[in-house]
C-alpha atoms as a PDB file:
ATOM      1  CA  UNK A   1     -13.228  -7.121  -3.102  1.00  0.00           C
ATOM      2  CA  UNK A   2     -11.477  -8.673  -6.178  1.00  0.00           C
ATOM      3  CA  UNK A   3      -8.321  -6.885  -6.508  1.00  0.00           C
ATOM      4  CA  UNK A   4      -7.399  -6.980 -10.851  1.00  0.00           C
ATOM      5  CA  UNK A   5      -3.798  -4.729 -11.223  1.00  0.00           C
ATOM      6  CA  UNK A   6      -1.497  -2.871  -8.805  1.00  0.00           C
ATOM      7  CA  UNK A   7       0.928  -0.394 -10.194  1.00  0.00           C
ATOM      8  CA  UNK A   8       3.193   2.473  -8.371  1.00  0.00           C
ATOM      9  CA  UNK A   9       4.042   5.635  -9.000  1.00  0.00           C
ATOM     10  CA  UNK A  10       6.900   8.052  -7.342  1.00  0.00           C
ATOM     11  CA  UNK A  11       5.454  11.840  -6.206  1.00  0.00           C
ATOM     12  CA  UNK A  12       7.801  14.728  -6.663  1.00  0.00           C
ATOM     13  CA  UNK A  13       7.423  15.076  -2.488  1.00  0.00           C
ATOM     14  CA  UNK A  14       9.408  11.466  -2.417  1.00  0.00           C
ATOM     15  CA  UNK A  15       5.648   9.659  -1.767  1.00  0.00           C
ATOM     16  CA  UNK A  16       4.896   6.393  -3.208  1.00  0.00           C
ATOM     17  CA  UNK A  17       1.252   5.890  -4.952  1.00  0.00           C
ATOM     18  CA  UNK A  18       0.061   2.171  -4.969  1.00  0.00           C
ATOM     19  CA  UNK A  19      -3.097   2.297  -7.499  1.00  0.00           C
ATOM     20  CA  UNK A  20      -5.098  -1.162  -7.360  1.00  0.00           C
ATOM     21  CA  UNK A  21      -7.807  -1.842  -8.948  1.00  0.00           C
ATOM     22  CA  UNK A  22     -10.767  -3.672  -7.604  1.00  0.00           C
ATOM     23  CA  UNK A  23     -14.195  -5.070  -8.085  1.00  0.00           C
ATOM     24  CA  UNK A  24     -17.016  -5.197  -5.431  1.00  0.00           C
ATOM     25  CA  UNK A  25     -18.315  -8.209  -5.420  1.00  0.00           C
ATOM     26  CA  UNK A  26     -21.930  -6.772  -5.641  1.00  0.00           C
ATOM     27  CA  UNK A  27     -20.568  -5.002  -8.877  1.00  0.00           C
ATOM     28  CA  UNK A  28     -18.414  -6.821 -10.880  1.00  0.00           C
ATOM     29  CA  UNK A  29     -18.549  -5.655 -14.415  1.00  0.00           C
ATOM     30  CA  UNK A  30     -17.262  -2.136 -12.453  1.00  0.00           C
ATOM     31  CA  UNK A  31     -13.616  -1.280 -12.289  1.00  0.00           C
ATOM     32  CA  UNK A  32     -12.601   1.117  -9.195  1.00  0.00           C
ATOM     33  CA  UNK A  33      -9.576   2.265  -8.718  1.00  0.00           C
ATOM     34  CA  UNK A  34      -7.555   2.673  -5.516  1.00  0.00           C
ATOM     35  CA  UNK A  35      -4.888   4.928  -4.290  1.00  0.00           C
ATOM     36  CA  UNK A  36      -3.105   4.587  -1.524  1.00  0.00           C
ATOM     37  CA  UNK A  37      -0.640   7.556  -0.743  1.00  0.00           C
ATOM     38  CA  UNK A  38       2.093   6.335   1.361  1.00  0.00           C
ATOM     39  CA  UNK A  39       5.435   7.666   2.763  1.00  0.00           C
ATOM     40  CA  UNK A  40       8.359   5.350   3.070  1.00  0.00           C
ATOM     41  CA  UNK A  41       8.026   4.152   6.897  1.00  0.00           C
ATOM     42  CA  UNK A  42       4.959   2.441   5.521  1.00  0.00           C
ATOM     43  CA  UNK A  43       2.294   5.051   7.106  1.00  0.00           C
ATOM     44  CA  UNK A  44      -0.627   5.234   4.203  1.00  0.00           C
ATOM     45  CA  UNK A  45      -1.211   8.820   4.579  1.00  0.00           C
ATOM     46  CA  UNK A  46      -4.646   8.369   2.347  1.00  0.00           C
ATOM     47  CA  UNK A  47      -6.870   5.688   1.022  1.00  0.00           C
ATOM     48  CA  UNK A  48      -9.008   7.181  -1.909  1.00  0.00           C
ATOM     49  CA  UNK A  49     -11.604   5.271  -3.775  1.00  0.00           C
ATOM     50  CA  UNK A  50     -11.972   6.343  -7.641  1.00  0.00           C
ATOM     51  CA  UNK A  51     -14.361   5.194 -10.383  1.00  0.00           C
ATOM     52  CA  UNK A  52     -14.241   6.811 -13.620  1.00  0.00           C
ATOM     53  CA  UNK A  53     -11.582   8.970 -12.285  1.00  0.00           C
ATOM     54  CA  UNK A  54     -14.079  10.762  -9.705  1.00  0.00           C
ATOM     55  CA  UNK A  55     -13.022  10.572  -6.620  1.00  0.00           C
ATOM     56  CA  UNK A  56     -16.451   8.714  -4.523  1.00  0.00           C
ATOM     57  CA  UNK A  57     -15.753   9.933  -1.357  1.00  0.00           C
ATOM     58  CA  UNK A  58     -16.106   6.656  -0.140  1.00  0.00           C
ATOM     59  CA  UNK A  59     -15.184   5.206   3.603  1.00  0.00           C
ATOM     60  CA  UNK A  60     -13.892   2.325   3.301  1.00  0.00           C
ATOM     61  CA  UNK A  61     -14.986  -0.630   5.952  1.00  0.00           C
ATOM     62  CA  UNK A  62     -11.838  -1.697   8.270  1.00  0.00           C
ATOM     63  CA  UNK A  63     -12.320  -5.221   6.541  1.00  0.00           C
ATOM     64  CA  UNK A  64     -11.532  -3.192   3.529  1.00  0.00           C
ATOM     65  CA  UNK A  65      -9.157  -1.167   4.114  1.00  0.00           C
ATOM     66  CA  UNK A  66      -7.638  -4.116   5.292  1.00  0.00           C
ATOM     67  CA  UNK A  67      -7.851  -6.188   2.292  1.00  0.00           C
ATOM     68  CA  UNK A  68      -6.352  -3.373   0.525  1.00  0.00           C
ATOM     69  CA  UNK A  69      -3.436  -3.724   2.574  1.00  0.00           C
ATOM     70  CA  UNK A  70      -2.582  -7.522   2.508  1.00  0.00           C
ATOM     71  CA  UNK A  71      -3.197  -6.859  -2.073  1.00  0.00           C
ATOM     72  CA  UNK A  72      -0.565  -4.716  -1.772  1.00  0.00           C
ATOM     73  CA  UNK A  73       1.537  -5.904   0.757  1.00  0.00           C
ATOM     74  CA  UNK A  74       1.585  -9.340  -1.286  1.00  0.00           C
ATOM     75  CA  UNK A  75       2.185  -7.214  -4.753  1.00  0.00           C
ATOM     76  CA  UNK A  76       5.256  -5.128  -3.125  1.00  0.00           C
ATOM     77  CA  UNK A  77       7.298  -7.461  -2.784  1.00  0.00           C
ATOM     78  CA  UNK A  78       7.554  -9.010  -6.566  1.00  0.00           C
ATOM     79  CA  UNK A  79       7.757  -5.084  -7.488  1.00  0.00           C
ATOM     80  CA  UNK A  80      10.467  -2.506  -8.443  1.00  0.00           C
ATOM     81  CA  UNK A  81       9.453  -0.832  -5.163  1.00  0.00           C
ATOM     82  CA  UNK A  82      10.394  -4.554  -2.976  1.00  0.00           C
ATOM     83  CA  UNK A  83      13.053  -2.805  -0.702  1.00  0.00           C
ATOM     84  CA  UNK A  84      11.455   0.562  -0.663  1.00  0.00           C
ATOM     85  CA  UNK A  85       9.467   1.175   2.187  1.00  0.00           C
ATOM     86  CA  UNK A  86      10.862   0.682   5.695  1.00  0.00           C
ATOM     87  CA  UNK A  87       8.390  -1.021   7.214  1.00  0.00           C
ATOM     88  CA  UNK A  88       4.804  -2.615   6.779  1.00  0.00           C
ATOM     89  CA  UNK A  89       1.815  -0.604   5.274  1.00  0.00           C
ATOM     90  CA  UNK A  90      -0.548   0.784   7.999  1.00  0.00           C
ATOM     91  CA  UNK A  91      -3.180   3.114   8.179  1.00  0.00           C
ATOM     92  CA  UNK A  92      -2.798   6.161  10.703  1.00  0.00           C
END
């Protein structure tokens, strides 16, 4: 995966949204987009994979989801969001 932005938005329910997008390498001319709906202790509450804004009902590999992770975990930091979340980003 070759990760191209990663922006956040705030839910009304006090959730953070990190939305990256990607490329697959076997695609590259296609931009996906990723959401990751998280709550503040870090938990990712849902990974969703969109393209075109269609959600593609995709299950993403653990090597993925992974990768995912570590984008955003490295992002967070330089962010307005750097001292949000209480502790690292993990998938329940």
């Amino acid at each position: 995966m070759i990760f191209d932005y990663c922006e956040f938005e705030k839910t009304e329910e006090g959730r953070l949204t990190v939305i990256t997008g990607c490329r697959f390498e076997d695609e590259p001319d296609e931009l996906y987009v990723i959401h990751l709906n998280t709550l503040q202790d870090g938990t990712v509450r849902k990974l969703t994979l969109y393209f075109n804004g269609h959600d593609c009902s995709y299950t993403f590999k653990a090597e993925e989801a992974e990768a995912v992770l570590a984008y955003a975990a490295e992002v967070i930091p330089s962010s307005a969001y750097a001292g949000w979340y209480e502790g690292e980003l993990r998938i329940v």
